[in-house]
Protein backbone atom coordinates (compact mmCIF):
# COMPACT_ATOMS: atom_id res chain seq x y z
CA UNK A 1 111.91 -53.21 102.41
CA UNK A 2 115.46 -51.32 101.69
CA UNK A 3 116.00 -51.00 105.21
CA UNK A 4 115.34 -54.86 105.56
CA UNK A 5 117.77 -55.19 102.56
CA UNK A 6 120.61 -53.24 103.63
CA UNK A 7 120.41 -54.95 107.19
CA UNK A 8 119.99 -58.52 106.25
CA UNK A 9 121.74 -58.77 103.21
CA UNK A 10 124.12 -55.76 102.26
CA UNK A 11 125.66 -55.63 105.66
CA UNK A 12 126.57 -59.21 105.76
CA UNK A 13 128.02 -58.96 102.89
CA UNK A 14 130.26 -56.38 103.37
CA UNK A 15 131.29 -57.90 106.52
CA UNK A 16 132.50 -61.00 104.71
CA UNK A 17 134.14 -58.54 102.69
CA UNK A 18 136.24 -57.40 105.45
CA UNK A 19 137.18 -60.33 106.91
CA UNK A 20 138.31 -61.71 103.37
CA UNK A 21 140.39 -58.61 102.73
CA UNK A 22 141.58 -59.08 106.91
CA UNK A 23 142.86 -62.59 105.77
CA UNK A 24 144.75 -61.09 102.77
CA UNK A 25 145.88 -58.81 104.74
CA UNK A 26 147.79 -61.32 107.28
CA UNK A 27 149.13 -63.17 104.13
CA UNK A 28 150.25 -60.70 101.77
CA UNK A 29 153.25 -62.09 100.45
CA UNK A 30 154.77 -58.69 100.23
CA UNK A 31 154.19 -54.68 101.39
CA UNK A 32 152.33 -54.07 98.73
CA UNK A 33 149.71 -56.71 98.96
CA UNK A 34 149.10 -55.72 102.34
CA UNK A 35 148.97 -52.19 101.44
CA UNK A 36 146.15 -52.60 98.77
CA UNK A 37 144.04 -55.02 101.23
CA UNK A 38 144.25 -52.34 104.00
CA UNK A 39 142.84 -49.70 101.29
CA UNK A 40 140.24 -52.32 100.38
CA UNK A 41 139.51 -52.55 104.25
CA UNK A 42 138.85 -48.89 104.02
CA UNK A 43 136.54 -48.65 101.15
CA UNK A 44 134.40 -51.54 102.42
CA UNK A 45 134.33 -49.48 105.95
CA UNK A 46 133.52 -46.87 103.67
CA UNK A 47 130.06 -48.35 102.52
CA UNK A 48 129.41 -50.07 105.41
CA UNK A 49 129.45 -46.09 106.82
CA UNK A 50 126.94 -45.35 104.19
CA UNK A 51 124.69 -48.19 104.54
CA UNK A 52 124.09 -47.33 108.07
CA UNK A 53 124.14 -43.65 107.24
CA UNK A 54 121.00 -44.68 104.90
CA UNK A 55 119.55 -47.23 107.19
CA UNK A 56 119.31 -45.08 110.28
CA UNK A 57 118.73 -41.74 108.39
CA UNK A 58 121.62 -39.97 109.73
CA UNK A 59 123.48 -38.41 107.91
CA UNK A 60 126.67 -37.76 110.29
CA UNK A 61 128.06 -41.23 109.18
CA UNK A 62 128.67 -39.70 105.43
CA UNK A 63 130.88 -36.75 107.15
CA UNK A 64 132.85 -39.59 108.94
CA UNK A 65 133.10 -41.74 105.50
CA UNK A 66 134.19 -38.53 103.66
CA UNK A 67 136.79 -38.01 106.43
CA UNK A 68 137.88 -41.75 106.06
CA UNK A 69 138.07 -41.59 102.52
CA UNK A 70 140.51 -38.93 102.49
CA UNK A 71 142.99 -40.71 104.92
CA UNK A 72 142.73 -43.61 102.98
CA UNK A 73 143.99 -41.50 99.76
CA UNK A 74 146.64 -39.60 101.87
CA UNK A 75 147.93 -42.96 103.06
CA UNK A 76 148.09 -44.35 99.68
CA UNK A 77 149.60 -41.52 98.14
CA UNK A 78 151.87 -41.65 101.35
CA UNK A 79 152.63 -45.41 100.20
CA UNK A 80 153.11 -44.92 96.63
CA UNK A 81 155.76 -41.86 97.93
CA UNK A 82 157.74 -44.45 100.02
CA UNK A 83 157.87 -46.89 97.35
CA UNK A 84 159.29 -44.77 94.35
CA UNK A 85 161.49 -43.48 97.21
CA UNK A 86 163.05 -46.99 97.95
CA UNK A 87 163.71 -48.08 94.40
């Protein structure tokens, strides 16, 4: 039943998720807006990573999601750097 769940209901989801944040993404009317729907790009990629991870009973896909979660906050912090730079 989870399995059926995650594949049938939570996935979808999640890709919706993505494609809503892609379409923010393309009309961001400025950096920043674009910059928080790439993160939110990330974190859905993120649990789509650990719905799979739980679905298929692997547990590789966490490493990769903890990898990906820590380039998302380096280029956010990396961001946030830039900006208090440039004002």
């Amino acid at each position: 039943m989870a399995a059926f769940l995650l594949d049938f209901v939570a996935l979808p989801i999640l890709m919706l998720a993505i494609v809503l944040s892609f379409v923010r993404l393309l009309r961001g009317p400025n950096t920043a807006d674009r910059v928080v729907a790439l993160d939110l790009m990330t974190t859905i990629g993120i649990g789509v990573l650990a719905a799979l991870a739980i679905s298929t009973d692997q547990s590789v896909a966490l490493d990769v999601a903890i990898v990906l979660a820590l380039l998302a906050f380096l280029g956010t912090v990396a961001f946030a750097a830039y900006v208090e730079r440039r004002s």
